[in-house]
Protein backbone atom coordinates (compact mmCIF):
# COMPACT_ATOMS: atom_id res chain seq x y z
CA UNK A 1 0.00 0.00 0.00
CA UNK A 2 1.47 3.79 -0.88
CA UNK A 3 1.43 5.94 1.91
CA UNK A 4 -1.15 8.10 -0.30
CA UNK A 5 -3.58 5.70 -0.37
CA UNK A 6 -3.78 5.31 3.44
CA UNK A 7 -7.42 7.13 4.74
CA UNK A 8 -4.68 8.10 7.56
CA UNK A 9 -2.70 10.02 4.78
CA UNK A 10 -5.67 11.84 3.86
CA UNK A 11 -6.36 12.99 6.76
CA UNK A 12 -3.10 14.62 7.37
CA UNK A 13 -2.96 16.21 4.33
CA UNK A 14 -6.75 17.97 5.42
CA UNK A 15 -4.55 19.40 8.24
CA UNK A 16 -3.69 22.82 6.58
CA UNK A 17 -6.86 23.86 5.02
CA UNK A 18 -8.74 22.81 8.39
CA UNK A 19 -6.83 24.88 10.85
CA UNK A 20 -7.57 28.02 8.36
CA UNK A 21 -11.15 27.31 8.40
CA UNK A 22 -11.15 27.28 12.28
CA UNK A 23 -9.60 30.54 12.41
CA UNK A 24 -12.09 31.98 10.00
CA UNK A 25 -15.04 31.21 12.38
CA UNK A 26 -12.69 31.71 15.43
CA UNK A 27 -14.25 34.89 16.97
CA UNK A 28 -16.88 32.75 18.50
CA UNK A 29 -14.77 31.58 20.68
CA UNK A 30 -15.22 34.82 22.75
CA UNK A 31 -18.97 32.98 23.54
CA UNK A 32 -17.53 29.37 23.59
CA UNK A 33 -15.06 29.52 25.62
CA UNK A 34 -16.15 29.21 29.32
CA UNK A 35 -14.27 29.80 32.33
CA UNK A 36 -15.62 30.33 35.93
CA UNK A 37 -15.60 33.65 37.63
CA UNK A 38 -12.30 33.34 38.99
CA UNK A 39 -10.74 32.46 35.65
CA UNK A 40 -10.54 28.72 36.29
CA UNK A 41 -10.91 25.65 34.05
CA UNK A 42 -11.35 22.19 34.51
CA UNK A 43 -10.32 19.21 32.11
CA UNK A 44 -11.52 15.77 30.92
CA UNK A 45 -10.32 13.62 28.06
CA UNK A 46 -8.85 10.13 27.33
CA UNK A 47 -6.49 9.27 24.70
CA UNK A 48 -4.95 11.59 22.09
CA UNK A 49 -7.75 13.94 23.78
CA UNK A 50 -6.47 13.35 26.95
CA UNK A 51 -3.71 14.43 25.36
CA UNK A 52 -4.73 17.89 24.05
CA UNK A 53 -5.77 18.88 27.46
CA UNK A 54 -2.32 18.57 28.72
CA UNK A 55 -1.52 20.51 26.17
CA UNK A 56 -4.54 22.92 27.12
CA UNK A 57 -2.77 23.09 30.56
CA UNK A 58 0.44 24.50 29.53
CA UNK A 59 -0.70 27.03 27.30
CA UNK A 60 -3.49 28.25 29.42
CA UNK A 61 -1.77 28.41 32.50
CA UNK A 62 1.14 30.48 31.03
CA UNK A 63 -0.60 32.35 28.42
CA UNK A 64 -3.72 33.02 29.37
CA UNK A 65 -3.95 33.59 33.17
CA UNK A 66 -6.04 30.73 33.73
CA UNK A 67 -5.51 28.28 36.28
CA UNK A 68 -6.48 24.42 34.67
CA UNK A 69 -6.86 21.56 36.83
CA UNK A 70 -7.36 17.77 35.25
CA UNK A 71 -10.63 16.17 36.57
CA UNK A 72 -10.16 12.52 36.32
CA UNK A 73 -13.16 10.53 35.60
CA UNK A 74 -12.99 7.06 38.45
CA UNK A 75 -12.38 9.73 41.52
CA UNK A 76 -15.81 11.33 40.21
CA UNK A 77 -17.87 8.11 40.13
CA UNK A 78 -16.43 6.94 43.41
CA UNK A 79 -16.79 10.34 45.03
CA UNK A 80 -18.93 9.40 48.48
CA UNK A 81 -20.50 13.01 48.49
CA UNK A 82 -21.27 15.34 45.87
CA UNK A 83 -18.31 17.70 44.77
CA UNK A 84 -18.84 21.16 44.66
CA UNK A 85 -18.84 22.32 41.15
CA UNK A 86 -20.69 25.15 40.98
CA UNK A 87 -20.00 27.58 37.89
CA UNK A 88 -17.02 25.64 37.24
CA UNK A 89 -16.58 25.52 33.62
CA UNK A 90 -15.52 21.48 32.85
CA UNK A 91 -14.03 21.52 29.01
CA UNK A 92 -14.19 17.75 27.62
CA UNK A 93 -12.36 16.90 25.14
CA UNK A 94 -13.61 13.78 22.44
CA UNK A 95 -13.01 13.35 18.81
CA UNK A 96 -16.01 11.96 18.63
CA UNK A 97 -18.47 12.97 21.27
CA UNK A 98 -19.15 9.38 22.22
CA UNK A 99 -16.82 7.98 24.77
CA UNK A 100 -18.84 6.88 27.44
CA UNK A 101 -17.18 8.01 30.80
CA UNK A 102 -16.25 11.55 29.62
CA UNK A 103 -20.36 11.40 28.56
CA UNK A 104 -21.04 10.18 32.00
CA UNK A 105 -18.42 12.53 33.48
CA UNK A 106 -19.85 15.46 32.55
CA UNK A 107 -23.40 14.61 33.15
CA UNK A 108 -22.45 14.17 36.56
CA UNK A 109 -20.21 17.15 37.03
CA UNK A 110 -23.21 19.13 35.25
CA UNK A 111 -25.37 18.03 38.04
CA UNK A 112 -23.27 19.70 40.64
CA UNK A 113 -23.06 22.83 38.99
CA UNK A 114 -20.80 22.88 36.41
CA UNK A 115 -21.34 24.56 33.01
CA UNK A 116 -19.85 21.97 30.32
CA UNK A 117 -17.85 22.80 27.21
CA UNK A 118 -17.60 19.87 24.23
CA UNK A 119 -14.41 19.66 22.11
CA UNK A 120 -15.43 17.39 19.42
CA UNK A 121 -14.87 16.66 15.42
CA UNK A 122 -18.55 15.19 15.05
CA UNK A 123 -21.27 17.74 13.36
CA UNK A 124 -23.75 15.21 13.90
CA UNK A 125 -25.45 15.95 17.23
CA UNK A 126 -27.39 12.78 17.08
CA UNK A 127 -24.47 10.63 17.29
CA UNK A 128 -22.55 13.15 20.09
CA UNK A 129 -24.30 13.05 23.17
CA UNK A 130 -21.24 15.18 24.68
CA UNK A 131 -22.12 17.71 22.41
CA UNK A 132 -25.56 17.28 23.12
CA UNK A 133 -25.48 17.65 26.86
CA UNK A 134 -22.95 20.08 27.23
CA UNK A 135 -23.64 23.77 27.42
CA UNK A 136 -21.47 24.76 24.44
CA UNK A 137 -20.30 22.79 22.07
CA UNK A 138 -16.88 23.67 19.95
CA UNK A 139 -16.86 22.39 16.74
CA UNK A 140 -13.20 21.66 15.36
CA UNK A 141 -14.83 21.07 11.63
CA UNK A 142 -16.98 19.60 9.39
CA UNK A 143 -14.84 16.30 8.16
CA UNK A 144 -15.21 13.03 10.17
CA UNK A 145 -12.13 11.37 10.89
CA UNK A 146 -12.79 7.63 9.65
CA UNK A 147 -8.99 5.63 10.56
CA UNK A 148 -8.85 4.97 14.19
CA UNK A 149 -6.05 7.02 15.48
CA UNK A 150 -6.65 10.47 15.94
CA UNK A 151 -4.92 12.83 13.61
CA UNK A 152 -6.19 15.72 12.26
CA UNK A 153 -8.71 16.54 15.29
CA UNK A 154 -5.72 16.44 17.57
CA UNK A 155 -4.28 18.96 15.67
CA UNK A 156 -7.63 20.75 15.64
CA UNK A 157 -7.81 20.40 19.55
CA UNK A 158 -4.35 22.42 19.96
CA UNK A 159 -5.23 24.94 17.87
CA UNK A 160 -8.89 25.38 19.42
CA UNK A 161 -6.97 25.93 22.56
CA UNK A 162 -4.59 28.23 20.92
CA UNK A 163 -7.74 30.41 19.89
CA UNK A 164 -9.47 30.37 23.45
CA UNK A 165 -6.00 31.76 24.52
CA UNK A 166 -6.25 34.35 22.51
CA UNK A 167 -9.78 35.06 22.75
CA UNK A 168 -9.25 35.51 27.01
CA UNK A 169 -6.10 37.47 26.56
CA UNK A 170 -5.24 38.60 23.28
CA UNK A 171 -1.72 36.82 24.22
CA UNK A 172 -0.95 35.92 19.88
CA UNK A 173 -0.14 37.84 16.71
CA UNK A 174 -2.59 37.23 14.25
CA UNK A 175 0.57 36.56 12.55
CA UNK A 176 1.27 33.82 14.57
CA UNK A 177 -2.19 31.67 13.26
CA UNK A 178 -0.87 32.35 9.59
CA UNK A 179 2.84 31.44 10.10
CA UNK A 180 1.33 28.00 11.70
CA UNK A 181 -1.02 27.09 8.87
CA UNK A 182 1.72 27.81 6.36
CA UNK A 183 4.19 25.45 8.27
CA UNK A 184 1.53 23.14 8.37
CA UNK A 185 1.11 22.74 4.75
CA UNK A 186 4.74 22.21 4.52
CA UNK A 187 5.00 19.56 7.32
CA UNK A 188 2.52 17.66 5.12
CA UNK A 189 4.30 17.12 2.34
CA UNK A 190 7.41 16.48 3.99
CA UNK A 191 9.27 13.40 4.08
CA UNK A 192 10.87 14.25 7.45
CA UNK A 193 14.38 11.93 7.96
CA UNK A 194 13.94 10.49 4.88
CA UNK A 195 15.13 7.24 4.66
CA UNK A 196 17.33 7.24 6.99
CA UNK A 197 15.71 8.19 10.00
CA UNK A 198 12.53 5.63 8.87
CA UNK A 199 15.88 2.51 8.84
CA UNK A 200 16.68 3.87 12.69
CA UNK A 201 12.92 3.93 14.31
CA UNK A 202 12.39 0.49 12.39
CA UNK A 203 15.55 -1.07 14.41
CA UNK A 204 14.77 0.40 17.67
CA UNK A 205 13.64 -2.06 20.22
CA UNK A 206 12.30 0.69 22.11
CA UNK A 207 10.92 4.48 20.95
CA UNK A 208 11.15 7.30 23.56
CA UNK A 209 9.65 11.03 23.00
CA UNK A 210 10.57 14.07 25.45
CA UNK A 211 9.48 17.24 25.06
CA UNK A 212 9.23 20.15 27.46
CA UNK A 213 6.13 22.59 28.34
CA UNK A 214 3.75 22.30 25.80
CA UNK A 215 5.71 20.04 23.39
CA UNK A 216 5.53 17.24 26.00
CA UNK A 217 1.76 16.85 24.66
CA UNK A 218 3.49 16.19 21.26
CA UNK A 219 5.37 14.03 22.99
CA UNK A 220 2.83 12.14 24.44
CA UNK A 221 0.75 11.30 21.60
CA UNK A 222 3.51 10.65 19.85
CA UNK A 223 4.05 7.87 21.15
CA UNK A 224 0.86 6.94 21.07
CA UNK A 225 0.47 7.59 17.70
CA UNK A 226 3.55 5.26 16.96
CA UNK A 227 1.86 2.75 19.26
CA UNK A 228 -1.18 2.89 17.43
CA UNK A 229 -0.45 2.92 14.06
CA UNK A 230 2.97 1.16 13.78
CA UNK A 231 2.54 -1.57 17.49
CA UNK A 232 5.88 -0.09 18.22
CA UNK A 233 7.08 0.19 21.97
CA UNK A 234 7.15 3.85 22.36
CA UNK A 235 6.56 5.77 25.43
CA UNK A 236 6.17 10.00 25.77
CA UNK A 237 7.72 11.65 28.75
CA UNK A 238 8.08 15.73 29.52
CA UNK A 239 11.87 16.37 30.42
CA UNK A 240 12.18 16.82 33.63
CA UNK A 241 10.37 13.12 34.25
CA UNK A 242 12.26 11.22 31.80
CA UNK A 243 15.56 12.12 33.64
CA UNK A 244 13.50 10.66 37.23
CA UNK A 245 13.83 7.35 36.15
CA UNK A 246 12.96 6.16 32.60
CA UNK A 247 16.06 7.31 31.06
CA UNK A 248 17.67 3.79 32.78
CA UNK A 249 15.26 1.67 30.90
CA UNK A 250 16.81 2.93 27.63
CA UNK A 251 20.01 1.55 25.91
CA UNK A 252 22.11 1.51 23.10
CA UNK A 253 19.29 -0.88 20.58
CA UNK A 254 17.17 2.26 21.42
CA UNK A 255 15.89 5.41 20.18
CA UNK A 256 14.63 8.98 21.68
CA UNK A 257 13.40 12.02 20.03
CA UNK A 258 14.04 15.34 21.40
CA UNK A 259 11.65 17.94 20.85
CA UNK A 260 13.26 21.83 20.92
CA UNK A 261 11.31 24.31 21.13
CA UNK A 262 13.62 26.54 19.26
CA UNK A 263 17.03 25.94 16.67
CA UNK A 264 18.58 26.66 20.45
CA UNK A 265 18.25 23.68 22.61
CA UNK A 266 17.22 24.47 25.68
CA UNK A 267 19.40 23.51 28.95
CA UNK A 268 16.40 20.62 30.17
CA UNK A 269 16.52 18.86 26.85
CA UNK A 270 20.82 19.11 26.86
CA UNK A 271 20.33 17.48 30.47
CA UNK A 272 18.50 14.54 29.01
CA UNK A 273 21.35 14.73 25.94
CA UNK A 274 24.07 14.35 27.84
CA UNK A 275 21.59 11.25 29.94
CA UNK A 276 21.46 9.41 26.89
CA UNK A 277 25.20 10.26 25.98
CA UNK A 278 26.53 8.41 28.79
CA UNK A 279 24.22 5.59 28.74
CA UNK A 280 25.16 5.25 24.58
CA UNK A 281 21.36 5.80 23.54
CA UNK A 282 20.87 6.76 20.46
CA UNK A 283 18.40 10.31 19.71
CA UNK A 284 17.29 12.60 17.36
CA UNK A 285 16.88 15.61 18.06
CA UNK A 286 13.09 17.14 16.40
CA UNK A 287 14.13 21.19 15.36
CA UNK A 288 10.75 23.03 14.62
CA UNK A 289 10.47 24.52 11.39
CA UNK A 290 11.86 28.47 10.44
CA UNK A 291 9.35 30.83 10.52
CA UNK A 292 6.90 30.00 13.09
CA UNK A 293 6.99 30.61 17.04
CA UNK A 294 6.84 28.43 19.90
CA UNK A 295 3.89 27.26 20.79
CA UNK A 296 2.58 27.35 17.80
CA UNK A 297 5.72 25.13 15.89
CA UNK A 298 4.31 22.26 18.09
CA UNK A 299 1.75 21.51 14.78
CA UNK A 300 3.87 21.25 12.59
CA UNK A 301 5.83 18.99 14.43
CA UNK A 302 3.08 17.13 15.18
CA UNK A 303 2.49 16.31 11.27
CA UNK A 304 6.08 15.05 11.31
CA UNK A 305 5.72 12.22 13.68
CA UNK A 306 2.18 11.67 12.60
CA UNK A 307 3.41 10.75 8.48
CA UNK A 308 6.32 9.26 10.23
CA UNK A 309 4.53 6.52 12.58
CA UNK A 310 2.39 5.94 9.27
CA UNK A 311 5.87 5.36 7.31
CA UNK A 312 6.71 3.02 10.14
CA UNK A 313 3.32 1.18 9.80
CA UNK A 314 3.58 0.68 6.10
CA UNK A 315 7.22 -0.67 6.28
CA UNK A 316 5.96 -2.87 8.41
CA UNK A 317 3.25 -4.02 6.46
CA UNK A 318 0.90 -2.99 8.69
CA UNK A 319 -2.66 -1.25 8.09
CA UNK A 320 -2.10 2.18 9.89
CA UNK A 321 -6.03 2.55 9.17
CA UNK A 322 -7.16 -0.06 11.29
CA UNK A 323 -4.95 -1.42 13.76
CA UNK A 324 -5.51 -4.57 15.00
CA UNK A 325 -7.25 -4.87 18.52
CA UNK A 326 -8.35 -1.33 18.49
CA UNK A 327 -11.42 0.57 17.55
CA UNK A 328 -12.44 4.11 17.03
CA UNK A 329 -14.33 4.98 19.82
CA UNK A 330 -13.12 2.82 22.71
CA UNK A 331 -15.67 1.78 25.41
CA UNK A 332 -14.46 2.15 28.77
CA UNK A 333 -17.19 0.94 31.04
């Protein structure tokens, strides 16, 4: 099968031209996007979704002035009083409306008080009850994702977050948006490593992502993605944990990608270089791309180890659209 031919493939590629049509409808996020009155959100999500609200953390917390706490779905089902939730704003986060405890999370959360915002990449409000129940309902577009692992709506979730930033505090350039669309569209078409880099991650016995801030949530679905897709042992880790312990399962049949926030490597991701150095581990550092600004060079870098776990998957002779023993909406209880 040629890469192009993958439903995975196409989704990438639908990146681009989807993150410009969210920004053209993005000024209703100044209605959408909830907080309580003392600028506080909570979060909900499992998966790559779970994902983007890590990511949601970082950039909220340091851009925005908002202080985001993770709500985690078994302490609220097992909570032996009610909680009080009253005019918390609860954002949950699903690709496709329909996983059954964030559903039942909310519900519950909604019943003590909480307004609910829904993060999801299904139109259809018959098939999303999240979007459904919730009190506002964020729609990241209008093209279903069909493969099971999540691509282009976890792009979609960073950059929704990205605009509720900027719709609380005006923290962005409008220039910033553009520069990230355009890398976008280039990370897409790139072949990133080349050969090369596709031989190493096929040899690895085990795959290791670290990234720091906001690029740990890169990091983390990553891996996942690479699980996913190509059933490779990878695990994501922010910088500062990989050095607390992981770092000694790795060795020299291994290999771990850096993520830099800038062309300047920052001291925490040297730390883990010079880790990995003495242990003879093998890593790549991930450079963004010219021309666009932290956070928003997370996307595009994003795309790269999205095409690249499909590469994997295909040299393996795998079916990146369907992995075996997984299914698109997973149920959980």
């Amino acid at each position: 099968m040629k890469i192009e031919e993958t439903l995975t493939y196409g989704d990438i590629a639908e990146i681009p031209a989807l993150l410009e049509a969210f920004s053209a409808r993005a000024g209703l996020m100044k209605r959408l996007a909830l907080r309580s009155p003392d600028r506080a959100v909570h979060l909900v999500g499992r998966g790559s979704s779970g994902t983007a609200t890590l990511f949601a953390k970082y950039i909220w917390e340091t851009y925005a002035g908002t202080v985001t706490n993770f709500v985690h779905p078994h302490s609220i089902f097992e909570a032996r009083k009610p909680l009080n939730f009253r005019d918390a704003a609860v954002w949950a986060f699903s690709q496709s409306g329909r996983s059954q405890d964030i559903v039942a999370c909310l519900k519950r959360l909604m019943a003590w008080g909480a307004r609910g915002v829904a993060v999801t990449n299904e139109a259809d409000l018959k098939a999303n009850p999240l979007a459904r129940l919730a009190d506002r309902h964020i729609l990241l577009s209008g093209s279903k994702e069909v493969p099971v692992a999540a691509t282009k709506s976890f792009a979609l979730q960073l950059w929704a977050v990205l605009w509720a930033a900027q719709a609380w505090s005006r923290c962005f350039r409008p220039s910033d948006f553009k520069a990230a669309v355009k890398a976008a569209a280039s990370a897409a078409k790139e072949n990133y490593g080349g050969e090369a880099l596709l031989r190493r991650v096929k040899r690895a016995n085990m795959l290791g992502f670290v990234g720091r801030g906001a690029f740990n949530a890169v990091a983390e679905d990553s891996a996942l993605k690479f699980r996913e897709m190509a059933m490779a042992h990878a695990l994501g880790y922010s910088a500062a944990e990989f050095l607390h312990g992981p770092v000694g399962a790795y060795t020299g049949k291994d290999l771990v990608f850096l993520f830099s926030p800038s062309e300047a490597i920052p001291e925490d991701i040297r730390r883990v270089m010079k880790a990995l150095d003495e242990r003879g581990t093998p890593y790549e550092v991930v450079r963004p791309p010219r021309g666009v600004r932290f956070p928003f060079n997370c996307i595009p870098v994003d795309i790269r180890m999205k095409l690249l776990a499909l590469r994997l998957a295909l040299a393996k002779g795998l079916d990146p659209d369907n992995p075996r023993g997984l299914k698109k909406v997973t149920p959980t209880f």
